[in-house]
Protein backbone atom coordinates (compact mmCIF):
# COMPACT_ATOMS: atom_id res chain seq x y z
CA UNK A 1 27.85 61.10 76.89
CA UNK A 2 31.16 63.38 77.34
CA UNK A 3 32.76 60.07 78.50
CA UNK A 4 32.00 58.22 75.53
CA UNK A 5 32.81 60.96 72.80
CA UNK A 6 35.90 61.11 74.98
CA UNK A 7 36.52 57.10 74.69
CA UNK A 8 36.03 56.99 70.95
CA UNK A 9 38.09 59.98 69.85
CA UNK A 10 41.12 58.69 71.79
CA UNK A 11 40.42 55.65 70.71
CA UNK A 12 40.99 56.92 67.26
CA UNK A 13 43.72 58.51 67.66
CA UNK A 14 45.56 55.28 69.18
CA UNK A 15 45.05 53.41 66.05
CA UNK A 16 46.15 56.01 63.68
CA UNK A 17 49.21 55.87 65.39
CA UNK A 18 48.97 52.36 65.46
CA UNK A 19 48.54 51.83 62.00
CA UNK A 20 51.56 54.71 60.76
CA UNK A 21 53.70 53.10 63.73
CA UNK A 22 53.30 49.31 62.94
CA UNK A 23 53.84 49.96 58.94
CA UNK A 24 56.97 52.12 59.86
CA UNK A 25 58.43 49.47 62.76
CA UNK A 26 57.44 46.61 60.23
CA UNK A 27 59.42 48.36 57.45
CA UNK A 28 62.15 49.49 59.88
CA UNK A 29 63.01 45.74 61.13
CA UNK A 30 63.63 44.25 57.52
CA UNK A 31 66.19 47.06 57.16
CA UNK A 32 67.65 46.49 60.47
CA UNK A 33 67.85 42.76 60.04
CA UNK A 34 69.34 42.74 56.47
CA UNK A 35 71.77 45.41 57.52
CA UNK A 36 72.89 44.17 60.78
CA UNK A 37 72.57 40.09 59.95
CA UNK A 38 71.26 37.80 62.37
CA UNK A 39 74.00 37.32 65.06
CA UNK A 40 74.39 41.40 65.34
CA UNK A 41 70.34 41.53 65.37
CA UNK A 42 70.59 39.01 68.10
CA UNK A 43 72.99 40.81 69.86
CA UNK A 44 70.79 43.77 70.26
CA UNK A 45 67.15 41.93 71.59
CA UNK A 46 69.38 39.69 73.62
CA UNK A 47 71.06 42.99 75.34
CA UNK A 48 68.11 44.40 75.21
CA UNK A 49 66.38 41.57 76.92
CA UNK A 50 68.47 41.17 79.67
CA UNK A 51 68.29 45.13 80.45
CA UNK A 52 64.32 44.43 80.39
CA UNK A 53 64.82 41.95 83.02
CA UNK A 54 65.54 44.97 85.38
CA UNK A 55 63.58 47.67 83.95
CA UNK A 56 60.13 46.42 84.21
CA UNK A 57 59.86 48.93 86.86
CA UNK A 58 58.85 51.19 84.51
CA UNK A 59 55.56 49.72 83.40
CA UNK A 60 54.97 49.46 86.51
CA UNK A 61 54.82 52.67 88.10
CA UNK A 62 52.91 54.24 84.83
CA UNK A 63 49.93 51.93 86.01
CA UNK A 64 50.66 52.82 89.98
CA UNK A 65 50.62 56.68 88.87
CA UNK A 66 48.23 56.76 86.38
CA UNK A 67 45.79 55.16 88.75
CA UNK A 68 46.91 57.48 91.99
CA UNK A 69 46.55 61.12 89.35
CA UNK A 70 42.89 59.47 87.95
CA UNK A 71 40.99 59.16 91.13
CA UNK A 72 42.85 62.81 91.96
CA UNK A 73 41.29 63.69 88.87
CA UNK A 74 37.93 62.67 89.52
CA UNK A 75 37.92 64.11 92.74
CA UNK A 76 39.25 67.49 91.63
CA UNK A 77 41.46 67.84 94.24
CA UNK A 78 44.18 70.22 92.63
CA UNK A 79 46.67 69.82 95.68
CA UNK A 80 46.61 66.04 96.04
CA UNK A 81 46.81 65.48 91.55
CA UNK A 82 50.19 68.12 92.55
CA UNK A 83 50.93 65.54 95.69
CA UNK A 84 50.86 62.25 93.20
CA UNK A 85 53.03 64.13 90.73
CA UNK A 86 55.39 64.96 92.82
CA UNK A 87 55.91 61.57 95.07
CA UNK A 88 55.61 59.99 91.48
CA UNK A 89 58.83 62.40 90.51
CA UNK A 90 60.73 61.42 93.06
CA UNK A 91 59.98 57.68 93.04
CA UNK A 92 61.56 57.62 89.45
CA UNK A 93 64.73 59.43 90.27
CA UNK A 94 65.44 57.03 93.00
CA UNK A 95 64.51 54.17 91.23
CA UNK A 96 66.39 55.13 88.12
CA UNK A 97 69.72 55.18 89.91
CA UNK A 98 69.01 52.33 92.32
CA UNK A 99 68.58 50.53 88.51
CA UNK A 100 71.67 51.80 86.72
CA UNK A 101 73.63 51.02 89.87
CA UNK A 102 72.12 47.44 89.25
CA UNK A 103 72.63 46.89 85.91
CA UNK A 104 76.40 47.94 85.64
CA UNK A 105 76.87 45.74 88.82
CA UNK A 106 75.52 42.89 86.76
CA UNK A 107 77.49 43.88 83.30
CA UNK A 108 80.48 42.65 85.26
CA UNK A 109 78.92 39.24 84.92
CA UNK A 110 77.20 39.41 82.18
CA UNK A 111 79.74 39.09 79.46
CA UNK A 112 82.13 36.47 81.37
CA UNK A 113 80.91 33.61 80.27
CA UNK A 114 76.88 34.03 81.13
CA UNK A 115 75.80 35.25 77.94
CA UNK A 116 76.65 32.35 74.76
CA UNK A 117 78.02 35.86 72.71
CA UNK A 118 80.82 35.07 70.18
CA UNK A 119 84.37 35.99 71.29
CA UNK A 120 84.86 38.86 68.75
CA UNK A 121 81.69 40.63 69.99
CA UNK A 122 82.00 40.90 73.37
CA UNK A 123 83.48 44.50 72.82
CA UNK A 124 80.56 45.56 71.14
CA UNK A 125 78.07 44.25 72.72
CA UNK A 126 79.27 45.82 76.43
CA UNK A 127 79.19 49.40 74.43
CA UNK A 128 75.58 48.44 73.67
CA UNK A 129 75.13 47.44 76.89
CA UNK A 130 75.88 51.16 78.41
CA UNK A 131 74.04 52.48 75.48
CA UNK A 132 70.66 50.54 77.16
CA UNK A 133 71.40 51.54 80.44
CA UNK A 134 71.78 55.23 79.45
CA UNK A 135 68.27 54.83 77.69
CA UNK A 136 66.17 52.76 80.54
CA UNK A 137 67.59 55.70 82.99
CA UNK A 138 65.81 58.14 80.57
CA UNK A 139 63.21 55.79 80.21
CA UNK A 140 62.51 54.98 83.67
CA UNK A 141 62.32 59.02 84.73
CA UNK A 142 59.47 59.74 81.84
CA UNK A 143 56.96 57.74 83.84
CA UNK A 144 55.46 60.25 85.70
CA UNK A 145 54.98 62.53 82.23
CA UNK A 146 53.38 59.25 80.20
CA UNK A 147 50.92 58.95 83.42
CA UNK A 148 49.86 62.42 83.22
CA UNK A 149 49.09 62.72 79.65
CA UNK A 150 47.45 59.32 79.85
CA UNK A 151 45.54 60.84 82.80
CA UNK A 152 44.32 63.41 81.05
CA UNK A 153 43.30 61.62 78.49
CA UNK A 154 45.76 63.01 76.04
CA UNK A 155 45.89 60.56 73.48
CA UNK A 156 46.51 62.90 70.72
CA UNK A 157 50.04 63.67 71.85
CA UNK A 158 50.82 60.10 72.95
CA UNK A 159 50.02 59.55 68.71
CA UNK A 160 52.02 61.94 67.55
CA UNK A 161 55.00 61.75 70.32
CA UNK A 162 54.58 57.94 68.70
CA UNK A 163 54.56 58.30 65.50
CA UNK A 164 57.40 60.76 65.51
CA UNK A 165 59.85 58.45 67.35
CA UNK A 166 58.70 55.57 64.91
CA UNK A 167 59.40 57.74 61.75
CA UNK A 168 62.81 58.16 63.38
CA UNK A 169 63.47 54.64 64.02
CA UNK A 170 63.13 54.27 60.43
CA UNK A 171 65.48 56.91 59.47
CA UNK A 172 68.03 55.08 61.49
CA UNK A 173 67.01 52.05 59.65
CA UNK A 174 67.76 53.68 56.49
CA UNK A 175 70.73 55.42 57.80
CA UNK A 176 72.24 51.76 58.99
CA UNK A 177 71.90 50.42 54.89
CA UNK A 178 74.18 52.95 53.83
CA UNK A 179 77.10 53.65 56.22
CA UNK A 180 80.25 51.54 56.34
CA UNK A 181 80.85 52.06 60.19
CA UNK A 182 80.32 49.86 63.33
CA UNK A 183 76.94 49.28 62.59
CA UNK A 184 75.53 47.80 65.88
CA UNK A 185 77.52 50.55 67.63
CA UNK A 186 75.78 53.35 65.67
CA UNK A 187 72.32 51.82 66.36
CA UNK A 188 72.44 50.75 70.09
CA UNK A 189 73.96 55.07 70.08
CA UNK A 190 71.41 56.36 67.65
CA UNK A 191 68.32 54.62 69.95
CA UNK A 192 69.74 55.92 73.15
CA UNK A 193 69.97 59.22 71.57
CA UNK A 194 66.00 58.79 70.68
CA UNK A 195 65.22 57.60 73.99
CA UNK A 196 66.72 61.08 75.87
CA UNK A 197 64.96 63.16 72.57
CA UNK A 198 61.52 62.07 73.37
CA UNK A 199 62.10 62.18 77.41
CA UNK A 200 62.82 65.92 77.05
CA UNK A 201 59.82 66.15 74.48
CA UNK A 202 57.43 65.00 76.95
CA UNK A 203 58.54 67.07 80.04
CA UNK A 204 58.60 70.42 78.50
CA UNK A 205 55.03 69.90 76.92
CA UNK A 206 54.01 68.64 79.98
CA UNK A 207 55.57 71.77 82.31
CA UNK A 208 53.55 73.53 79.89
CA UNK A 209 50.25 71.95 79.44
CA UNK A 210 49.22 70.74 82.91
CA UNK A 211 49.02 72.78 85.99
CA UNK A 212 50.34 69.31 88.07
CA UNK A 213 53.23 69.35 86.42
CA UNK A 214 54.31 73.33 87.26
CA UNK A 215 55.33 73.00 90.76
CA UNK A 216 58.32 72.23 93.64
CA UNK A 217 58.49 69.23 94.17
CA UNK A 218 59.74 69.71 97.55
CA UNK A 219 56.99 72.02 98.84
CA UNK A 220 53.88 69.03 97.66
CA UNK A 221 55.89 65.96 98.70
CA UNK A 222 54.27 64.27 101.37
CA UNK A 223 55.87 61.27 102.61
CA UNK A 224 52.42 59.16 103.40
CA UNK A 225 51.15 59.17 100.36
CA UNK A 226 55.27 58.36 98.61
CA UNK A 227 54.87 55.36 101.10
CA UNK A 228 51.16 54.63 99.58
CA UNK A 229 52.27 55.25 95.92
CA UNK A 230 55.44 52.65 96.80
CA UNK A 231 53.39 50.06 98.13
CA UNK A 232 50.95 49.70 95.49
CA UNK A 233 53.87 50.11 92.96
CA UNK A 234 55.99 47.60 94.36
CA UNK A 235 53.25 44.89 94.28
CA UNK A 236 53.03 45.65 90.65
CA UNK A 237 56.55 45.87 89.98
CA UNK A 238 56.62 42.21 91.26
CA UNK A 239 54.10 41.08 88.89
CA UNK A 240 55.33 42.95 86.37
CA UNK A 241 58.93 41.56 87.33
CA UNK A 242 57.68 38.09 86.78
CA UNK A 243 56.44 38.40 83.52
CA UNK A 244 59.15 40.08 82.57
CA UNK A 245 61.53 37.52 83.59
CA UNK A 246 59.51 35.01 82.17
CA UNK A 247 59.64 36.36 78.67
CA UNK A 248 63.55 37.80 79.20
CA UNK A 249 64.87 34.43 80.90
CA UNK A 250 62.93 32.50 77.94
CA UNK A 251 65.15 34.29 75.78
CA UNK A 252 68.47 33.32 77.89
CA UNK A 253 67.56 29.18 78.10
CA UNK A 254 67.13 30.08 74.39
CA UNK A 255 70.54 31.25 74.00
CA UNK A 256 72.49 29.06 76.31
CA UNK A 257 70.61 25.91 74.74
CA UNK A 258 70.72 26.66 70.84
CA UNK A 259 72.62 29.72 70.12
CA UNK A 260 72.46 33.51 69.13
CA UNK A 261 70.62 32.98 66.17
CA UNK A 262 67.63 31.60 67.61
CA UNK A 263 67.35 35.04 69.02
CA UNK A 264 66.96 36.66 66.15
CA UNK A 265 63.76 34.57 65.89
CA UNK A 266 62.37 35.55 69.20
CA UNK A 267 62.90 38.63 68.48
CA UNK A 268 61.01 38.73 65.30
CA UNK A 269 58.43 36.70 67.18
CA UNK A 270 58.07 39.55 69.96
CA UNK A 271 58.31 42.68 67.28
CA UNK A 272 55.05 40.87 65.30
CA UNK A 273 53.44 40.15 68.71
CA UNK A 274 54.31 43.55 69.98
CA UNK A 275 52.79 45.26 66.52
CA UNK A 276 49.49 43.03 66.50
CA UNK A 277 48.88 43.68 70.34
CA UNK A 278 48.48 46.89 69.58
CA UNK A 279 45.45 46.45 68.30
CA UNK A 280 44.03 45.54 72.02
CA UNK A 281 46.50 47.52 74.00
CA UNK A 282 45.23 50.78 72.82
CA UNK A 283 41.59 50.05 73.18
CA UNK A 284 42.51 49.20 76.67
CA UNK A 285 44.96 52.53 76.68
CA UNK A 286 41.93 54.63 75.97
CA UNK A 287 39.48 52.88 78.10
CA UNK A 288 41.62 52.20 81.19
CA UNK A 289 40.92 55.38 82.71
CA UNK A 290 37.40 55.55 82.47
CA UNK A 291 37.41 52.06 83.99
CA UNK A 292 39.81 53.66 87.29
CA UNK A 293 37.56 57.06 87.55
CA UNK A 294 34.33 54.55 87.65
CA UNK A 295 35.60 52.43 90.94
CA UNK A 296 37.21 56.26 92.54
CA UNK A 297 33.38 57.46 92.60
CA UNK A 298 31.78 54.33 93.80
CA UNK A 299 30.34 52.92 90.81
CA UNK A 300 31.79 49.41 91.23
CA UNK A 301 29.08 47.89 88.57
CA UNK A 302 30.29 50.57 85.93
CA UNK A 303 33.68 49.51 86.51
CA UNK A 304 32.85 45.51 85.96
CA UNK A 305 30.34 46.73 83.35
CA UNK A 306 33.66 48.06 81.64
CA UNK A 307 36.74 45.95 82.34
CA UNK A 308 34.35 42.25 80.95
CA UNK A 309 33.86 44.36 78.24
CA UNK A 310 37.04 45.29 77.85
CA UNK A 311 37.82 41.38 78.17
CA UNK A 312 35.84 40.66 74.98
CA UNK A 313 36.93 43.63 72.47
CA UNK A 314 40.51 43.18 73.31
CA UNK A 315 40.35 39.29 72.28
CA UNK A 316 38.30 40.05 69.47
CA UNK A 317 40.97 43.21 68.21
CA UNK A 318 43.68 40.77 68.73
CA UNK A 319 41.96 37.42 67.40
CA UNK A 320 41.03 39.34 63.96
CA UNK A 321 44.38 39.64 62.73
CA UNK A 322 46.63 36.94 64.99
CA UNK A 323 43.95 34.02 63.53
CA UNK A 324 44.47 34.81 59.63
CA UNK A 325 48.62 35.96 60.19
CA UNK A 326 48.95 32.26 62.19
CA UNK A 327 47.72 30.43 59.39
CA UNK A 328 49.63 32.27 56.53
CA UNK A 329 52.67 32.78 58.93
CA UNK A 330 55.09 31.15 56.71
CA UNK A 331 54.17 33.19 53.36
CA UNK A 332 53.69 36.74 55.36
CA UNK A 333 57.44 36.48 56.81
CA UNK A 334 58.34 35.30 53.46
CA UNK A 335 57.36 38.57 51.78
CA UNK A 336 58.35 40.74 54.95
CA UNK A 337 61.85 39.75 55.57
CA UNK A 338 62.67 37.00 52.84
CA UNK A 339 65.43 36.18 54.29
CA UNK A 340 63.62 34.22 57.23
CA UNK A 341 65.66 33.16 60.50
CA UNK A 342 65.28 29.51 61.27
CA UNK A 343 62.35 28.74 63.65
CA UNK A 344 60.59 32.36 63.20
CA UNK A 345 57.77 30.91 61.94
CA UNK A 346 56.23 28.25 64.63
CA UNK A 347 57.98 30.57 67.60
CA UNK A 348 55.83 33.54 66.15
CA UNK A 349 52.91 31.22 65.73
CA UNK A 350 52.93 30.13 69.23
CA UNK A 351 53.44 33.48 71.07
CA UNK A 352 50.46 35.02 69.44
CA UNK A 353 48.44 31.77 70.61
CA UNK A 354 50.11 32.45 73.78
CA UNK A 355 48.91 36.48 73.59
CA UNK A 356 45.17 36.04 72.46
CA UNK A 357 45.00 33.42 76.02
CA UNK A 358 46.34 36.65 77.83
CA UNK A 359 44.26 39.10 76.12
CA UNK A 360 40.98 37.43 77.33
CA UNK A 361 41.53 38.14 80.83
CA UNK A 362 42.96 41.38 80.60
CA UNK A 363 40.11 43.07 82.29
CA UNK A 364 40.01 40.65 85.21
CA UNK A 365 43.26 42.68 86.05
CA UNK A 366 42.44 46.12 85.25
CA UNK A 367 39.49 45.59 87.86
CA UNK A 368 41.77 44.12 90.22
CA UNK A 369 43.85 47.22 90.04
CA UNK A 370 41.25 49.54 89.95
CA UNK A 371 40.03 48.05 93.46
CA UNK A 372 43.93 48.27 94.95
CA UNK A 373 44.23 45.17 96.72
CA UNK A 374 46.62 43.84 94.43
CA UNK A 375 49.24 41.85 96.74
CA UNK A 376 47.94 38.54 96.79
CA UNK A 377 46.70 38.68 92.90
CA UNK A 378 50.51 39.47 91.91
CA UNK A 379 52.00 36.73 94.60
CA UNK A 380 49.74 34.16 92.88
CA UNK A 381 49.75 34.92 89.31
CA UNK A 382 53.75 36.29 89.50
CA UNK A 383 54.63 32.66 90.74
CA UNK A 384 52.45 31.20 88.30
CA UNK A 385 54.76 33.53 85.67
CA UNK A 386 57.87 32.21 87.18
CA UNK A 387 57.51 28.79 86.79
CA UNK A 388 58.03 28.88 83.25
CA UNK A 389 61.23 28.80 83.94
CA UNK A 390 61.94 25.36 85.40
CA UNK A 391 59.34 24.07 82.71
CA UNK A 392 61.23 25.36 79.99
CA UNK A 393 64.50 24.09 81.46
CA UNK A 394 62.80 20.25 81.53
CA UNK A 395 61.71 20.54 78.24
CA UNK A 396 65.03 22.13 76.84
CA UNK A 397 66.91 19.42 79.05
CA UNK A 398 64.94 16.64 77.67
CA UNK A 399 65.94 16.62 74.50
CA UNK A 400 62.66 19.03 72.81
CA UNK A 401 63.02 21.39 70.23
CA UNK A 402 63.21 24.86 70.95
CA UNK A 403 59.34 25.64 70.39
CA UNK A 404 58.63 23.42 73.32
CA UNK A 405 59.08 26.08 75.46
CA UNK A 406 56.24 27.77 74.71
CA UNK A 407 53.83 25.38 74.27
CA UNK A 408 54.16 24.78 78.12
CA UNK A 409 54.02 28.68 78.36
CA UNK A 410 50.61 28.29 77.03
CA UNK A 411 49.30 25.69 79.04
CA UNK A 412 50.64 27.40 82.26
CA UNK A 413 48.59 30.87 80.52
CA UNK A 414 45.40 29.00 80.74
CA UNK A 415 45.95 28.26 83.98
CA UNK A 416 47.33 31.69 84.51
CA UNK A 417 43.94 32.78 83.19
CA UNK A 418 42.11 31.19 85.69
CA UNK A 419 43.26 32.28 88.65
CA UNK A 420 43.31 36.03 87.33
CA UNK A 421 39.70 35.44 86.88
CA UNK A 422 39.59 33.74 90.49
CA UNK A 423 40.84 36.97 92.54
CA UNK A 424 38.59 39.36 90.04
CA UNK A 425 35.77 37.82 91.67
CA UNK A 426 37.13 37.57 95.18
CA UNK A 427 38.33 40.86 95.02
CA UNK A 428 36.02 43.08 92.92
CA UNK A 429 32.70 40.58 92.79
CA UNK A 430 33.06 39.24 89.49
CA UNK A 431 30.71 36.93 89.04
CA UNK A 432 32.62 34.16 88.06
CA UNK A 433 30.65 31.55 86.26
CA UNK A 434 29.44 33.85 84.25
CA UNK A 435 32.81 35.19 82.94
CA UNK A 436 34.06 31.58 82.40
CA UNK A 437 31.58 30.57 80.11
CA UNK A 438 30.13 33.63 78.25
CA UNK A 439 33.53 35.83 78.01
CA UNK A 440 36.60 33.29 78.34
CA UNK A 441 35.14 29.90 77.07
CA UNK A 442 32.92 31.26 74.03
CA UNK A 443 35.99 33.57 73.22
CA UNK A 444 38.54 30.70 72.97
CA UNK A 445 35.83 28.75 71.12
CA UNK A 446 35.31 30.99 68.20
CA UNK A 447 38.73 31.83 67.89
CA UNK A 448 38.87 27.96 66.99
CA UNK A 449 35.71 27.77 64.84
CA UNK A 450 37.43 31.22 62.57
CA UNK A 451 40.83 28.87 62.70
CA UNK A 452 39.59 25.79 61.15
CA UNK A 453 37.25 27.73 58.69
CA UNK A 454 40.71 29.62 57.72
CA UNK A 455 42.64 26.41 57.48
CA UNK A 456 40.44 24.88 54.38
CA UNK A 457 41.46 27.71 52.54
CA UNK A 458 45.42 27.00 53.42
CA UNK A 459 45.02 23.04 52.26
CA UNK A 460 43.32 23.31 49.45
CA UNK A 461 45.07 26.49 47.43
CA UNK A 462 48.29 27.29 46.56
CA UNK A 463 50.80 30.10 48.58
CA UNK A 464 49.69 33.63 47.61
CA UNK A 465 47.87 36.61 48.22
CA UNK A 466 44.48 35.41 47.13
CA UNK A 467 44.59 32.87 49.56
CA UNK A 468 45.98 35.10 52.31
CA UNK A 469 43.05 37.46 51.54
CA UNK A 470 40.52 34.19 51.54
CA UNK A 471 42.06 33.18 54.87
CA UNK A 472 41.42 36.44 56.33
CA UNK A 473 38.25 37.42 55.02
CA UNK A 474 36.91 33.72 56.45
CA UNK A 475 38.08 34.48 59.48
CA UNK A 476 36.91 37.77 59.82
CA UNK A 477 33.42 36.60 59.62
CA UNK A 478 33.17 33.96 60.94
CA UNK A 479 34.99 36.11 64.05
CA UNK A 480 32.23 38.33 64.04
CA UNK A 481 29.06 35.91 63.59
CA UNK A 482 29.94 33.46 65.95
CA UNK A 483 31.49 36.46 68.44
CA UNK A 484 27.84 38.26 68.01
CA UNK A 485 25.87 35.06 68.79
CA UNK A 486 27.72 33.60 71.55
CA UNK A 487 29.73 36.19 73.46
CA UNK A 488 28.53 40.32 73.00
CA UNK A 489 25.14 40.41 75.67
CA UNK A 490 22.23 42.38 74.11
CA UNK A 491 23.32 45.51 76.26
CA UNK A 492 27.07 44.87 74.70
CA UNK A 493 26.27 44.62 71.37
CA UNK A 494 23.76 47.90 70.90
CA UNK A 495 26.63 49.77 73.00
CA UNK A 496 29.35 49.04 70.24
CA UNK A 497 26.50 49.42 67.53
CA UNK A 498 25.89 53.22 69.11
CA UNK A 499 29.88 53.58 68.93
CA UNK A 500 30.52 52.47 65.31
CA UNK A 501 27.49 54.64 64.75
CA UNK A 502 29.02 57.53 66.03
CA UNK A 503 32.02 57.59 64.60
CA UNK A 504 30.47 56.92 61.82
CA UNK A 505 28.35 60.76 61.86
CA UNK A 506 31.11 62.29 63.66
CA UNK A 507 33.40 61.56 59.88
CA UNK A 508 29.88 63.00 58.66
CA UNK A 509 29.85 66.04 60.55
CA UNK A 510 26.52 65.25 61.61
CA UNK A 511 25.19 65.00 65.45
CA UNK A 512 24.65 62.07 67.09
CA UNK A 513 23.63 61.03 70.54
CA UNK A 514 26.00 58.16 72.37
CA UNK A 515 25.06 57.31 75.97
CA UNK A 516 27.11 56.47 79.01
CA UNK A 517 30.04 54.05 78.09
């Protein structure tokens, strides 16, 4: 019962900050994007997106130490939660420099001719350059903070530590509109600046809050269980690494094949994929934990119980907003930025296609990495990742438009999607047939029933809002009748019921009794 009450209130309090953050980043990128123009705006996700190429390590390591501090958790062993911290300290300060060393290796090359940058902003773009490597150092050494509040279960300061740095993002956005100045230079300054603020936010609440966090780091470090933590991480960080360069060396054939500007549009693509995902990403946020603790105490059918579920709602989260914005794409970036970057519209289209395919195995990994035997899952599915690369290059090379590359990016997902759903059941016993057809296939099938119910709404009336609300109200039910009858089990079904229900007397004030999530 304590598990569930814990579940739904930080569950909450992830989409309140989802809702404040993805009105104020929504908002904050019109600004940015009228203020800077497209080839500055490109600039920026382009630096940015090669820096990501190297800094996936941080992702990483929040899932290898929020997983390590969660079963120390649920054991209640006080010296090995101050062990984990520790090794987890450490790890970041080596890996932050071994990165910066990395990344201002590769600047040398960067801007000689690898990057397709105009001549007379090369200048600026290597000051933005230092400006991202100042914030993924920052970045990289907050990991071990992010794990322990998400550890703990914290999600009321991971809202408001969100909210806050999205409400100054949009000061900056405002601040950009109205100074004469290097623009892109005050930005790519202003963000770093953010980046350090929030880094020394988190560590002093931290120091303060949890007892972990309090210590020398010299007197708990103990060099088996650095070794253990590295391991585990590094298998991640390769999978990790993979995706990343998938998504980052998209960006590059991009550029090299078709210019700056089409950046602009993948990087409007990825902020409204980023902001929808959200919807999913927090559910699993909240419910990862639980999901980690069940497989540390032995419960391995809680844990399955959990992570298929977690499978269906975060398709379902995703698929009830990406379905209706897909089909009124064109008009919704119309009002949002008006001035519209070529190609924005079919590249954001695609992605989110591409995203809801990802979403519907998501807990295939999260049981895989609650298990631990990760190294032949990330070999497999990181290679998988990879080779989007040479597929895009054909494609590019033969003469496609630019879109092309992800439309092989989503057949190589579905295939992707297999074989995460292959090693959940070799690994942690999924049962396989049963997650094909009743999670993954019934998913993918509604998703398409909503999508053509949507569509007779977008041939038969006019651009506007009343047929962007028709479109979405459509496929919003026909989302959750078809989701009801085909994919949420009996069990499923009066488990969300009992949730909704509860949050429902907990607005109230009135008791209510929720069972075991």
């Amino acid at each position: 019962m304590e598990s569930a009450k814990r579940v739904i209130k930080n569950t909450g309090f992830l989409y309140g900050k989802m809702l404040v953050t993805i009105a104020l980043a929504l908002f904050s990128t019109r600004l940015i994007l009228n203020a800077l123009g497209a080839v500055d705006y490109g600039i920026f996700n382009l630096i940015g997106g090669v820096i990501a190429m190297l800094s996936f390590i941080n992702g990483a390591m929040v899932i290898a130490t929020q997983r390590y501090l969660s079963i120390a958790l649920g054991s209640g062993d006080m010296n090995k939660l101050k062990s984990v911290f520790s090794s987890s300290v450490v790890l970041h300060l080596i890996i932050s420099l071994i990165i910066v060393s990395l990344l201002e290796l590769g600047g040398l090359f960067l801007f000689k001719g690898t990057l397709n940058i105009p001549s007379e902003r090369i200048g600026t773009a290597k000051i933005i350059f230092q400006f991202m490597i100042i914030s993924t150092f920052f970045t990289i050494n907050a990991v071990p903070y992010d794990a322990s509040i998400n550890s703990h279960e914290n999600m009321l300061v991971d809202s408001l530590l969100g909210i806050f740095e999205s409400g100054v993002k949009l000061g900056i956005a405002i601040l950009l509109v109205y100074t004469a100045s290097e623009k892109l230079v005050l930005y790519g300054l202003l963000i770093a600046s953010l980046t350090v603020l929030i880094r020394i936010i988190k560590s002093i609440y931290c120091h303060t809050k949890y007892e972990e966090c309090r210590i020398s780091v010299r007197s708990h470090l103990k060099p088996r269980l650095l070794k253990e933590m590295l391991s585990f991480a590094g298998w991640n960080v390769f999978g990790l690494s993979c995706s990343v360069l998938k998504n980052q060396g998209l960006a590059v054939l991009l550029n090299l094949s078709f210019g700056i500007v089409v950046n602009a549009a993948y990087g409007i693509a990825n902020q409204v994929n980023s902001n929808l995902r959200q919807f999913s990403t927090n559910m699993i946020k909240a419910i990862t934990p639980q999901i980690t603790k069940s497989e540390g105490s032995g419960d391995r059918e809680r844990m399955l119980r959990l992570s298929i579920l977690a499978s269906k709602i975060s398709f379902f989260l995703l698929a009830f907003f990406a379905v209706p914005i897909i089909i009124e794409m064109p008009f919704i970036l119309k009002i949002w930025l008006k001035t519209v970057p070529e190609n924005s519209v079919i590249f954001c289209q695609l992605i989110l296609v591409l995203s809801m395919l990802y979403q519907v195995t998501i807990g295939t990994m999260t049981s895989v990495t609650s298990v631990g035997d990760i190294r032949s899952f990330q070999l497999a599915v990181g290679a998988l990742e990879i080779f989007n690369l040479p597929v895009a290059y054909l494609l590019i090379k033969a003469g496609l438009p630019s879109y092309s590359v992800f439309i092989g990016a989503i057949v190589l997902e579905i295939v992707a999607g297999g074989i995460r759903t292959w090693f959940a059941h070799k690994i942690a016993g999924l049962d396989l047939k049963d997650f094909i057809l009743k999670t993954w296939t019934y998913s993918i099938f509604t998703a398409f029933i909503a999508s053509l119910a949507g569509l007779a709404w977008h041939l038969v009336i006019h651009p506007g809002i009343t047929r962007a609300l028709l479109v979405g109200t459509t496929t919003t039910i026909m989302l959750l009748v078809t989701g009801r009858i085909l994919v949420l089990t009996g069990e499923e079904y009066a488990r969300i019921r009992e949730i909704i229900t509860s949050v429902y007397y907990r607005f109230r004030k009135r008791p209510v009794l929720v069972g075991n999530v």
